[in-house]
PDB file of N, CA and C in Angstrom:
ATOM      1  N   UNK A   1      43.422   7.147 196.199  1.00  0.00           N
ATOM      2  CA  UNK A   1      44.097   6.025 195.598  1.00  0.00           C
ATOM      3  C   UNK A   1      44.811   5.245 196.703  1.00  0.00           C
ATOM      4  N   UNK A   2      44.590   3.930 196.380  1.00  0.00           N
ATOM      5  CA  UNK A   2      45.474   2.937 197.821  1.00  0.00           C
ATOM      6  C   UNK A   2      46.253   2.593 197.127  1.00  0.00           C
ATOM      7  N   UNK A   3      47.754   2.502 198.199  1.00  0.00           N
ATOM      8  CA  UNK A   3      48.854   1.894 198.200  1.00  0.00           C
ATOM      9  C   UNK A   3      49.032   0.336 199.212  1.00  0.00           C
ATOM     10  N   UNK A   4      50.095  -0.500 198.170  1.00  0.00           N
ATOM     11  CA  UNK A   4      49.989  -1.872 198.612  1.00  0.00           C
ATOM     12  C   UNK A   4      51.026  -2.006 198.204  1.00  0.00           C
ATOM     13  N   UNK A   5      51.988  -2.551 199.428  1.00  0.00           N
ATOM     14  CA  UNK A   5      53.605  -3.133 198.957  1.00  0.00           C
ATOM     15  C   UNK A   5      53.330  -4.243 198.014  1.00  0.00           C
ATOM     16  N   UNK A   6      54.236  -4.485 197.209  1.00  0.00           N
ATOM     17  CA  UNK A   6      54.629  -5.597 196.283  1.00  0.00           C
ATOM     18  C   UNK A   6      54.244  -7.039 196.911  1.00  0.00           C
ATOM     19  N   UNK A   7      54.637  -7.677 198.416  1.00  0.00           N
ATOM     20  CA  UNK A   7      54.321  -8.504 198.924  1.00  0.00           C
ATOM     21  C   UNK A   7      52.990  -8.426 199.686  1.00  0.00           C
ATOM     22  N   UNK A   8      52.114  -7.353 200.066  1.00  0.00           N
ATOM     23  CA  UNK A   8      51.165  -7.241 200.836  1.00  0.00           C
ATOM     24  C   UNK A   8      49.910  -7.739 199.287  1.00  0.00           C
ATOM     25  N   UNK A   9      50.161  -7.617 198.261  1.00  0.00           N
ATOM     26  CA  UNK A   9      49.592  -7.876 196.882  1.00  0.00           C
ATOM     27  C   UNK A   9      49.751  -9.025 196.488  1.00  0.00           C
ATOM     28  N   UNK A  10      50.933  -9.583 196.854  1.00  0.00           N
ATOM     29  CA  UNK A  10      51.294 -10.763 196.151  1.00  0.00           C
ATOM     30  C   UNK A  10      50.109 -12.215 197.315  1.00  0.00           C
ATOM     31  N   UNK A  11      50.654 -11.823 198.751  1.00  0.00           N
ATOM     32  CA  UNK A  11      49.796 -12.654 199.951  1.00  0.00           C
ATOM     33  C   UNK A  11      47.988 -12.120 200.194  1.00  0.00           C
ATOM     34  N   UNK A  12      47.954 -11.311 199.710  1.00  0.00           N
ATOM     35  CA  UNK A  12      46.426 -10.617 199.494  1.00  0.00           C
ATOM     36  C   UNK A  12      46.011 -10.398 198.282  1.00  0.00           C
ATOM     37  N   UNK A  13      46.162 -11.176 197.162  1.00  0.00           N
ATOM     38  CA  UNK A  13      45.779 -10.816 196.080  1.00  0.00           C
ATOM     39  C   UNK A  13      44.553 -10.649 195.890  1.00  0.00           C
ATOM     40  N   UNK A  14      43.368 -11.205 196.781  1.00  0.00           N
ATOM     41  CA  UNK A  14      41.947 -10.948 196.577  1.00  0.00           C
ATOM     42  C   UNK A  14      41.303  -9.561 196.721  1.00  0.00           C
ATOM     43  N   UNK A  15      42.198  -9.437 197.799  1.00  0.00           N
ATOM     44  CA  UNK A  15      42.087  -7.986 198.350  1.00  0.00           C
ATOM     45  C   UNK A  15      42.122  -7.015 197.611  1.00  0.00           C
ATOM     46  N   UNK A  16      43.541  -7.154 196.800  1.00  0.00           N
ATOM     47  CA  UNK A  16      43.967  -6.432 195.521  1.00  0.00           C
ATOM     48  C   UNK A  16      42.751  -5.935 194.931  1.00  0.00           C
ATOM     49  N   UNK A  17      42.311  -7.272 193.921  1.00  0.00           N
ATOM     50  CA  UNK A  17      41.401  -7.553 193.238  1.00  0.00           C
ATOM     51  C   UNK A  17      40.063  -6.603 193.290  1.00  0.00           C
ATOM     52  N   UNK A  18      39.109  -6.856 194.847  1.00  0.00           N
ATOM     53  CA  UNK A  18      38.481  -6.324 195.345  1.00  0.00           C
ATOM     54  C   UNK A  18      38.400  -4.753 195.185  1.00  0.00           C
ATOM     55  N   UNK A  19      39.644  -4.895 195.875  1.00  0.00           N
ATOM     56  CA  UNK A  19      40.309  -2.751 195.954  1.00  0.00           C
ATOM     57  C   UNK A  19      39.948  -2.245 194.689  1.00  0.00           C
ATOM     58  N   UNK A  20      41.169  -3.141 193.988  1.00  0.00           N
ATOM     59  CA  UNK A  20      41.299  -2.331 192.270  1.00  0.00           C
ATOM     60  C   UNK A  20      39.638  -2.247 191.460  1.00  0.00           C
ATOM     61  N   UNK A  21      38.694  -2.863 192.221  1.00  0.00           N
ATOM     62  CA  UNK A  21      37.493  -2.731 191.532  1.00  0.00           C
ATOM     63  C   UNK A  21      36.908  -1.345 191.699  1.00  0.00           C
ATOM     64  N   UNK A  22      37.385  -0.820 192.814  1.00  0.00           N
ATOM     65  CA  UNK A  22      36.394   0.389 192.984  1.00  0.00           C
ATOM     66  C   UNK A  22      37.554   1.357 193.119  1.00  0.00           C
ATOM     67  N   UNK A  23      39.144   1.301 193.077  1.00  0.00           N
ATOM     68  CA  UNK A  23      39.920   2.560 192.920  1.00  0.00           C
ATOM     69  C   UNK A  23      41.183   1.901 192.370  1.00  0.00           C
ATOM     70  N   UNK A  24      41.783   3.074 192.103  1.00  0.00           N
ATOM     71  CA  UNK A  24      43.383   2.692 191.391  1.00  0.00           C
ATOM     72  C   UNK A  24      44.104   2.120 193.083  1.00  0.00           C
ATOM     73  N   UNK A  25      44.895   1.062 192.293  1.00  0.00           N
ATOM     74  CA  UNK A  25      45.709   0.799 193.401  1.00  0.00           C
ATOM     75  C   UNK A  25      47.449   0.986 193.119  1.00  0.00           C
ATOM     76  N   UNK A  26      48.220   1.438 193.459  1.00  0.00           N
ATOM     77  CA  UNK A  26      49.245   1.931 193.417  1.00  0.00           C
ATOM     78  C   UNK A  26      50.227   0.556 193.991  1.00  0.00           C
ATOM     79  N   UNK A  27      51.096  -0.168 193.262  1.00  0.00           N
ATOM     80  CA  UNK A  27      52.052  -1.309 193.810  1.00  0.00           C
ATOM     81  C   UNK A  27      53.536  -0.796 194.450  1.00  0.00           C
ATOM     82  N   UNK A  28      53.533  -0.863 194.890  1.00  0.00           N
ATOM     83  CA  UNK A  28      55.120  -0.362 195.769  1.00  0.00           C
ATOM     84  C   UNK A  28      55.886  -1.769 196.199  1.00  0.00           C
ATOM     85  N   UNK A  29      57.184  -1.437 195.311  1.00  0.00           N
ATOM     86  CA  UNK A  29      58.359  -2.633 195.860  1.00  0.00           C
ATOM     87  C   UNK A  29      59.372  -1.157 196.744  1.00  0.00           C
ATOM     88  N   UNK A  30      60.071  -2.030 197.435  1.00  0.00           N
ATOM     89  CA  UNK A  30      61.215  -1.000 198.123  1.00  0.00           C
ATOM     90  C   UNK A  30      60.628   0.171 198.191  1.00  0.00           C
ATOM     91  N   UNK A  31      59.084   0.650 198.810  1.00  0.00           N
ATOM     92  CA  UNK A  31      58.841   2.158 199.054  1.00  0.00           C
ATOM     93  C   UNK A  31      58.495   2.944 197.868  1.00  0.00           C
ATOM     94  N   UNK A  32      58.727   2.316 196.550  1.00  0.00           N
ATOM     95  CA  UNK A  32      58.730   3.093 195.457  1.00  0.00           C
ATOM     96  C   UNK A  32      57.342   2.255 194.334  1.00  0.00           C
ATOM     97  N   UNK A  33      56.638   3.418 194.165  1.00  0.00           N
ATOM     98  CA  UNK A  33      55.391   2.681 192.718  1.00  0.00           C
ATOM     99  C   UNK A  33      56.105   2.386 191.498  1.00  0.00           C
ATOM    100  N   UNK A  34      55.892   1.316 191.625  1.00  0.00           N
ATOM    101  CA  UNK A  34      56.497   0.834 189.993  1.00  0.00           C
ATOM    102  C   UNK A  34      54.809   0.386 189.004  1.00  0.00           C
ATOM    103  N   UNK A  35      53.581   0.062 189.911  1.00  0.00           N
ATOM    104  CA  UNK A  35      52.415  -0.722 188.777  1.00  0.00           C
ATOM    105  C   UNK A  35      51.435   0.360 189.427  1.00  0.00           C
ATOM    106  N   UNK A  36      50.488   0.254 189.042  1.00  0.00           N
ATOM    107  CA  UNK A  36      49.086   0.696 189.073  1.00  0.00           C
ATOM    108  C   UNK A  36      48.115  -0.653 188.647  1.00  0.00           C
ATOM    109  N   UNK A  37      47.545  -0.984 189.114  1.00  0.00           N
ATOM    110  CA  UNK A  37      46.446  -1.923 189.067  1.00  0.00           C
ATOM    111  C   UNK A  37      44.975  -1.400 189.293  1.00  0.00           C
ATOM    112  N   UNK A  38      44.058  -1.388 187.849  1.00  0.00           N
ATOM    113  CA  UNK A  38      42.770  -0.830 187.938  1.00  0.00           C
ATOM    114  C   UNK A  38      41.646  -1.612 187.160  1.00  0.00           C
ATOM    115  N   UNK A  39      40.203  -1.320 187.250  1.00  0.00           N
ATOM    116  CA  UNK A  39      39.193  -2.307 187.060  1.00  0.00           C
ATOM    117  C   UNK A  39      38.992  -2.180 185.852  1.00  0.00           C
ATOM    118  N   UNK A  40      38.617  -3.374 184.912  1.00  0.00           N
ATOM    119  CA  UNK A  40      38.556  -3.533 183.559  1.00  0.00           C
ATOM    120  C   UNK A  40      37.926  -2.355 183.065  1.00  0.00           C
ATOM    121  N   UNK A  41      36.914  -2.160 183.565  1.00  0.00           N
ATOM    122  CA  UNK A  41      35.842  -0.864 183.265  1.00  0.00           C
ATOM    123  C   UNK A  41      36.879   0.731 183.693  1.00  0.00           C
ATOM    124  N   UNK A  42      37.717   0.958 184.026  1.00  0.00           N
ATOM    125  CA  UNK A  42      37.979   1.799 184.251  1.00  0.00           C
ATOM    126  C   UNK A  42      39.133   2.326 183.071  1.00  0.00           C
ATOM    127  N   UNK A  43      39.762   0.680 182.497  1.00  0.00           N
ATOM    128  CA  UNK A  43      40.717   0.551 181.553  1.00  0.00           C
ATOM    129  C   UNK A  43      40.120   0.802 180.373  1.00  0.00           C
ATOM    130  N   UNK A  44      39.215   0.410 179.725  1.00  0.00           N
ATOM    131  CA  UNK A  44      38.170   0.995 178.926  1.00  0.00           C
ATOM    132  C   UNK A  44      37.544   2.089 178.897  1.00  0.00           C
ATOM    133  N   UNK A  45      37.333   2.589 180.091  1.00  0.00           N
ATOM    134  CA  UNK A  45      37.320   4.312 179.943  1.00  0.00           C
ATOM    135  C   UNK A  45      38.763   4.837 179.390  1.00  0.00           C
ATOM    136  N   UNK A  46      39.635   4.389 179.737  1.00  0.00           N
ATOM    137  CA  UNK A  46      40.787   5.113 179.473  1.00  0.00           C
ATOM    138  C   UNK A  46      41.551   4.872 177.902  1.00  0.00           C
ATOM    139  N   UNK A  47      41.019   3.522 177.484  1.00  0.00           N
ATOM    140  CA  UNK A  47      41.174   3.529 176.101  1.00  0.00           C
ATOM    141  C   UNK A  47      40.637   4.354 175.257  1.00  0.00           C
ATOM    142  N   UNK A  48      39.191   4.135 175.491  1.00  0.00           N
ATOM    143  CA  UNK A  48      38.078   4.948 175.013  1.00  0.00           C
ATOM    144  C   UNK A  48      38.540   6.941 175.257  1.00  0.00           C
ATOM    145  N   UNK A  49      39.022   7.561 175.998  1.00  0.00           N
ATOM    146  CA  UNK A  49      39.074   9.005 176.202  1.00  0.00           C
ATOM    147  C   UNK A  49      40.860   8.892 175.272  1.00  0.00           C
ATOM    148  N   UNK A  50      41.843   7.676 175.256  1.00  0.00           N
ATOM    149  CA  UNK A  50      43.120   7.860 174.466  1.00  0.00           C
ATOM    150  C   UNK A  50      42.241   8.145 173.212  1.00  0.00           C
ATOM    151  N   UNK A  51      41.233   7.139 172.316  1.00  0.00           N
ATOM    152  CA  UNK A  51      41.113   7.093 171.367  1.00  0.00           C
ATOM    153  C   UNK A  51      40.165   8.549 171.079  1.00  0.00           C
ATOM    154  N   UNK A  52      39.929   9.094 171.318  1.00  0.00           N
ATOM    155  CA  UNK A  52      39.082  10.150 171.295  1.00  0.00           C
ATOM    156  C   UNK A  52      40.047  11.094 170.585  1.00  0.00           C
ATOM    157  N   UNK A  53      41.062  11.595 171.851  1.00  0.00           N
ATOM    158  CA  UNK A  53      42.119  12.436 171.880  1.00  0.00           C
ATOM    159  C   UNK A  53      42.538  12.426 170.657  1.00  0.00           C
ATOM    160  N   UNK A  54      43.216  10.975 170.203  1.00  0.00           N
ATOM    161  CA  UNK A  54      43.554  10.808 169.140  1.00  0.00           C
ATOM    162  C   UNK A  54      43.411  11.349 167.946  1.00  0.00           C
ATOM    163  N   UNK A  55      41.626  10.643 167.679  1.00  0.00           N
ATOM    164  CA  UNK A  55      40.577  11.440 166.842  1.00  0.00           C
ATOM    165  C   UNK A  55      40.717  13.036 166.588  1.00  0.00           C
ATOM    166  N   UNK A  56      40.792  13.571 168.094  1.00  0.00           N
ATOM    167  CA  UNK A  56      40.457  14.918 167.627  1.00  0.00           C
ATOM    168  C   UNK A  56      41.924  15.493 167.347  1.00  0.00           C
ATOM    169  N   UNK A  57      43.009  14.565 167.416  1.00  0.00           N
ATOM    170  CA  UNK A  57      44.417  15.546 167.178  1.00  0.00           C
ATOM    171  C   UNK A  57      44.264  15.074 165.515  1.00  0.00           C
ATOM    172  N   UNK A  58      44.601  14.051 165.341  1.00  0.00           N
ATOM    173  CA  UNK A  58      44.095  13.853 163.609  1.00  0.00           C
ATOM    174  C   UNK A  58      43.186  14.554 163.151  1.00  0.00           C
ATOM    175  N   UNK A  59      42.429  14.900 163.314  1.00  0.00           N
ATOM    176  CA  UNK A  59      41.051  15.623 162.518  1.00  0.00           C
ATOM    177  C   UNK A  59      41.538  17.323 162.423  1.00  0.00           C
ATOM    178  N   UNK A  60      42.595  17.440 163.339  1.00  0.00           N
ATOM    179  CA  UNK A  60      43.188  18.838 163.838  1.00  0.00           C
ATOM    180  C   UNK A  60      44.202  19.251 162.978  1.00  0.00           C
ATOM    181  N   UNK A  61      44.821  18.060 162.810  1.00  0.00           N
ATOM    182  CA  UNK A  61      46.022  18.094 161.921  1.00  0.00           C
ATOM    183  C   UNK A  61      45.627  18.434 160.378  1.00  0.00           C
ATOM    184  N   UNK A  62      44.716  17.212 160.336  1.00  0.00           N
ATOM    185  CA  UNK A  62      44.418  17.591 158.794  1.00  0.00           C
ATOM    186  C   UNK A  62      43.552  18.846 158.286  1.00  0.00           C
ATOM    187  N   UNK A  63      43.372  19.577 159.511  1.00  0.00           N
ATOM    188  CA  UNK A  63      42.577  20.803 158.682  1.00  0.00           C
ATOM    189  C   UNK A  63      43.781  22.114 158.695  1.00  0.00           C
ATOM    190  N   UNK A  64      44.952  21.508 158.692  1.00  0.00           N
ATOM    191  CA  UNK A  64      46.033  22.722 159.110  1.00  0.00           C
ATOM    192  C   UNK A  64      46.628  22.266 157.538  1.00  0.00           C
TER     193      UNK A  64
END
């Protein structure tokens, strides 16, 4: 996973862009991650495996 200060993101945003296509990118203001920035397709995996989870805790619940 790459890290990118707050301003190295803000003056390179293409870069960003680029990066976040093929890995998580980690935003750092003052030394510290406050964002994560990742590729549409990767955000959709991650909806897609929440909603799953979901599924199977409901389906879990109701057989108790």
């Amino acid at each position: 996973m790459k890290h990118m200060s707050a301003k190295d993101a803000k003056n390179g945003f293409g870069l960003l862009v680029d990066t976040a296509r093929a890995q998580p990118v980690i935003i750092e203001k003052h030394g510290r991650p406050v964002v994560v920035v990742i590729s549409v397709e990767e955000y959709e995996r991650l909806l897609a495996s929440a909603d799953e989870a979901t599924k199977e805790k409901d389906e879990t619940q109701r057989k108790v």
